[in-house]
C-alpha atoms as a PDB file:
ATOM      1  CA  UNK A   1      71.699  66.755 145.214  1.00  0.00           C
ATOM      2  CA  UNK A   2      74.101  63.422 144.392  1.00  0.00           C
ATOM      3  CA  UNK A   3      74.356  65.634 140.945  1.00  0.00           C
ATOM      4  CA  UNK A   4      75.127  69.138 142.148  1.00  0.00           C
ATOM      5  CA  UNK A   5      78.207  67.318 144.425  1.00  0.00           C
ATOM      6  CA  UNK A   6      79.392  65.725 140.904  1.00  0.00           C
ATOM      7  CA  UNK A   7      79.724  69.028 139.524  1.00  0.00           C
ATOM      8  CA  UNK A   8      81.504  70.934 142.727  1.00  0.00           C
ATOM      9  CA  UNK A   9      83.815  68.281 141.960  1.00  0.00           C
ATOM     10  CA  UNK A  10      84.363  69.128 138.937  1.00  0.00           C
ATOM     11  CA  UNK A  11      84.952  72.809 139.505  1.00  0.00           C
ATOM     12  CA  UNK A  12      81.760  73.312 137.696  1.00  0.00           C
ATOM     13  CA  UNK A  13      80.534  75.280 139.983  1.00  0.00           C
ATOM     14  CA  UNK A  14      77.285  77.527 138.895  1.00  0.00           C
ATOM     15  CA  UNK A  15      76.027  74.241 137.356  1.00  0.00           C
ATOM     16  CA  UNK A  16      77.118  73.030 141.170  1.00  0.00           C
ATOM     17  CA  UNK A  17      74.849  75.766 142.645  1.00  0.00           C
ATOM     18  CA  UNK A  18      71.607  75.529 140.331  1.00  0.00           C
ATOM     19  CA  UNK A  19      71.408  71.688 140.591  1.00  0.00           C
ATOM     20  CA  UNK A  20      71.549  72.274 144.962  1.00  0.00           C
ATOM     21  CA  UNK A  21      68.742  74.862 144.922  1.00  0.00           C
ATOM     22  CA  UNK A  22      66.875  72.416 142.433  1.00  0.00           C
ATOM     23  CA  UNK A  23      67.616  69.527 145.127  1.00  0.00           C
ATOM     24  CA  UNK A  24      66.137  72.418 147.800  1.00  0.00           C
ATOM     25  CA  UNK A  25      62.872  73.043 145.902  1.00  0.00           C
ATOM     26  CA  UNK A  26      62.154  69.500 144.859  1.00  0.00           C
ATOM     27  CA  UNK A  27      62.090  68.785 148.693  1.00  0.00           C
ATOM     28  CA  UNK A  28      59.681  72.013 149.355  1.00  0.00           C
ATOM     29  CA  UNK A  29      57.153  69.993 147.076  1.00  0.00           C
ATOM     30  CA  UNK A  30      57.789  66.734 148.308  1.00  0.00           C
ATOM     31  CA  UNK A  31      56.628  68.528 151.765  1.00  0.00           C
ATOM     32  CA  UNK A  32      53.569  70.141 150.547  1.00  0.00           C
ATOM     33  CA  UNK A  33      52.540  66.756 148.762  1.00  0.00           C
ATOM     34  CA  UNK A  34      53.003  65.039 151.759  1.00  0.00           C
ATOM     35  CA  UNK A  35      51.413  67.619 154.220  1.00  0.00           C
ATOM     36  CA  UNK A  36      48.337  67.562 151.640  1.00  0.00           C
ATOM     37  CA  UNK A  37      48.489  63.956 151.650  1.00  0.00           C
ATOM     38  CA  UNK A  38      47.902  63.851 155.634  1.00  0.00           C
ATOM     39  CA  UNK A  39      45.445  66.605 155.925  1.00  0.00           C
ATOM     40  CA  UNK A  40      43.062  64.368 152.811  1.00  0.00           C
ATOM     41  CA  UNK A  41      43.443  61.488 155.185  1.00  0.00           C
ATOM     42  CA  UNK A  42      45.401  59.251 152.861  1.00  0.00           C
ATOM     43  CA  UNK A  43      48.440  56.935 153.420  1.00  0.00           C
ATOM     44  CA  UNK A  44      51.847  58.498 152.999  1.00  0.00           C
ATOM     45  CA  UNK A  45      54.055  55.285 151.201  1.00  0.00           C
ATOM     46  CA  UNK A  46      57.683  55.229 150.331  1.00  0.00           C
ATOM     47  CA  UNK A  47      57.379  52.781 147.315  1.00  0.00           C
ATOM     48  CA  UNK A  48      60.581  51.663 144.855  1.00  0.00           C
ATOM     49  CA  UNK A  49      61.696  53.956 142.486  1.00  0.00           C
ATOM     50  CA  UNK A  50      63.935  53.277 139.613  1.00  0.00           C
ATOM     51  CA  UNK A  51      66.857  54.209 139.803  1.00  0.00           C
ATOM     52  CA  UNK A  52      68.408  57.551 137.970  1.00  0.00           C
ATOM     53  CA  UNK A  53      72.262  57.328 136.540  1.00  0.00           C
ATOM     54  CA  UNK A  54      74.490  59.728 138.046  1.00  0.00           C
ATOM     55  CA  UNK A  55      76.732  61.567 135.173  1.00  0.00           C
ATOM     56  CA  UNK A  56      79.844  62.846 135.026  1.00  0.00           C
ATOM     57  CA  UNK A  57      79.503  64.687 131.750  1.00  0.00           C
ATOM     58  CA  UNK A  58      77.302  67.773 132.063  1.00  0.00           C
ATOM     59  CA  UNK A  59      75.688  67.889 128.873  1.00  0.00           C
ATOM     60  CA  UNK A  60      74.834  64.142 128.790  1.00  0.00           C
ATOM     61  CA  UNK A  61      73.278  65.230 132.338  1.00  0.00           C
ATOM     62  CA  UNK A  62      71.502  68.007 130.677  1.00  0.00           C
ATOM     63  CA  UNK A  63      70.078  65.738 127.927  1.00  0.00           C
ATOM     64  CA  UNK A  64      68.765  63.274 130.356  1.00  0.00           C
ATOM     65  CA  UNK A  65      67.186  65.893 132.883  1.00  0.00           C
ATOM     66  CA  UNK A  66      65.650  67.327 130.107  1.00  0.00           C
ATOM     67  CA  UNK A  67      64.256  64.112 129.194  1.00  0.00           C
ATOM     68  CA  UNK A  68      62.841  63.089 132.865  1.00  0.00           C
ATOM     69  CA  UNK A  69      61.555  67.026 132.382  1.00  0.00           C
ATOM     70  CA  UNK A  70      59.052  66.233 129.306  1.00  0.00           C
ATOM     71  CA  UNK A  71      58.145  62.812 130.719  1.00  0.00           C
ATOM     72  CA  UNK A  72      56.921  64.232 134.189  1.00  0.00           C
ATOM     73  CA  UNK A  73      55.252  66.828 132.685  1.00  0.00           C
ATOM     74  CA  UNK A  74      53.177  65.065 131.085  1.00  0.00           C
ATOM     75  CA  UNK A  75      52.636  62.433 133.959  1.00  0.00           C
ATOM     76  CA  UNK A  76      51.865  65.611 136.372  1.00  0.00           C
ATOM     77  CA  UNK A  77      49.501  67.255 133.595  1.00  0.00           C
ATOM     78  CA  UNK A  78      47.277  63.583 134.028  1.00  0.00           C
ATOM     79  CA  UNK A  79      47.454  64.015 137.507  1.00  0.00           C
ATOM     80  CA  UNK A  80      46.479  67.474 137.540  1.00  0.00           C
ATOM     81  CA  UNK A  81      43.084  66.674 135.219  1.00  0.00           C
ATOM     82  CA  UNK A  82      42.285  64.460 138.262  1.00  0.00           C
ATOM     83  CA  UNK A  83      43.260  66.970 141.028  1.00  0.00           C
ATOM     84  CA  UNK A  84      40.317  69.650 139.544  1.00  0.00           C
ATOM     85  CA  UNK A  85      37.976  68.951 142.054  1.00  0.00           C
ATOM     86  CA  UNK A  86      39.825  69.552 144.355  1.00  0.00           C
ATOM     87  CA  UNK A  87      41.053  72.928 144.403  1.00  0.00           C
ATOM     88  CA  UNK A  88      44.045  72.837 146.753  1.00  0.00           C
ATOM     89  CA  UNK A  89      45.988  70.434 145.570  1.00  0.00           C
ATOM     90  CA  UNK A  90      44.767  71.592 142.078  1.00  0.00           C
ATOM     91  CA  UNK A  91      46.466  74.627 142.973  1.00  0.00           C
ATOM     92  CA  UNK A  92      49.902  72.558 144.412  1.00  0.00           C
ATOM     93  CA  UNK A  93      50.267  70.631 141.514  1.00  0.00           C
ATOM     94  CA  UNK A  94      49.787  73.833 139.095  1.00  0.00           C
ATOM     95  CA  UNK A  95      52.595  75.227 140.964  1.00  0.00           C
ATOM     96  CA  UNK A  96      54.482  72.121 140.946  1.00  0.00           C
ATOM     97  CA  UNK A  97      53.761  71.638 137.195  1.00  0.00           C
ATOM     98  CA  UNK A  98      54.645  75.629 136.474  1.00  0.00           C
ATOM     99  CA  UNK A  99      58.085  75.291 138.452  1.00  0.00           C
ATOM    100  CA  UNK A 100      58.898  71.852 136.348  1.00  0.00           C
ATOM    101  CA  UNK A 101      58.011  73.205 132.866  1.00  0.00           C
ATOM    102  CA  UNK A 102      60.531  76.640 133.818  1.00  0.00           C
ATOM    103  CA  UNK A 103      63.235  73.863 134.752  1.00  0.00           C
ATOM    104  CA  UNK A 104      62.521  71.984 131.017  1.00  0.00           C
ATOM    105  CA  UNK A 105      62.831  75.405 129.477  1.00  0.00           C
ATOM    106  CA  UNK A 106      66.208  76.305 131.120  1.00  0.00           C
ATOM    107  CA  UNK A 107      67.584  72.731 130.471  1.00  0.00           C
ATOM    108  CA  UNK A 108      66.486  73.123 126.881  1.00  0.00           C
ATOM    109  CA  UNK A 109      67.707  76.617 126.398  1.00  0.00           C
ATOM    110  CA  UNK A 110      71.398  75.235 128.093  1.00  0.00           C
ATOM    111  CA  UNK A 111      71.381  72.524 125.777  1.00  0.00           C
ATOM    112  CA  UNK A 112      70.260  74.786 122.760  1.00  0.00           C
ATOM    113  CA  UNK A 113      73.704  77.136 123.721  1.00  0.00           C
ATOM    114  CA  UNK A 114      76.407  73.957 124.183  1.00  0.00           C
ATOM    115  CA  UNK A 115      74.822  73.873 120.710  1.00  0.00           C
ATOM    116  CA  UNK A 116      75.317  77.134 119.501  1.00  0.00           C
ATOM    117  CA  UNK A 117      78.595  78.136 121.742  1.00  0.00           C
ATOM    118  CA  UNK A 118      80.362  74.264 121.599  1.00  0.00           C
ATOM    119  CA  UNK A 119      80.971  72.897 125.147  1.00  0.00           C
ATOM    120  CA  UNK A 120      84.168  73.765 126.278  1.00  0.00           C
ATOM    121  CA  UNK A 121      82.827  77.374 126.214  1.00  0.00           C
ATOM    122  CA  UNK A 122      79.982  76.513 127.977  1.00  0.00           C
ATOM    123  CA  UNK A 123      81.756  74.310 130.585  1.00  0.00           C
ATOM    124  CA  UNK A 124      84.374  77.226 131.076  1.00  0.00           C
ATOM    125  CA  UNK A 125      81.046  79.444 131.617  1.00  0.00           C
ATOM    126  CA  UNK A 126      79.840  76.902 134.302  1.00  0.00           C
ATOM    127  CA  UNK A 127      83.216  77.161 136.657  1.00  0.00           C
END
């Protein structure tokens, strides 16, 4: 969300929009992992996390998102080997993991076109 206000700011505004509704569907999981968390009995923690840089430049953005992308993916797909047992939140994390990978592939393809188009025509597609 911290990222999608950056880019309002910068009149960047379908970047603005996509990074909200990414912010909005992150927290859907979070709830489902949680709610399946509760019904399994287990211990809902909030724990330290590292912290993430916040960018002003979209396509260094872009580079590192896609980055966290591949890296969780293949966290989630070790978690998900685990989860087979257990077909509900088998089925979650599938879901999860089938959302993530579409986000990786539309960060990728984004970064493939600042490629292809240069970015200034990509930022002025972004306002």
């Amino acid at each position: 969300m911290i990222q999608s206000r950056i880019f309002a700011s910068q009149g960047l505004n379908k970047l603005a929009e996509k990074y909200a509704e990414h912010a909005e569907e992150e927290n859907s999981y979070v709830v489902k992992c949680i709610d399946r968390i509760i019904d399994l009995g287990g211990e809902v923690k909030l724990e330290d996390k590292k912290s993430a840089p916040i960018c002003k430049d979209a396509e260094e953005f872009l580079k590192y998102d896609f980055q966290v992308s591949k890296d969780g993916l293949k966290w989630l797909a070790e978690i998900i080997k685990e989860a087979q047992c257990d077909l509900t939140t088998f089925d979650l994390l599938k879901d999860y993991y089938k959302d993530e990978e579409k986000d990786m592939y539309e960060t990728q393809q984004e970064l493939e076109l600042i490629q292809m188009i240069g970015k200034q025509n990509w930022l002025a597609k972004q306002i």
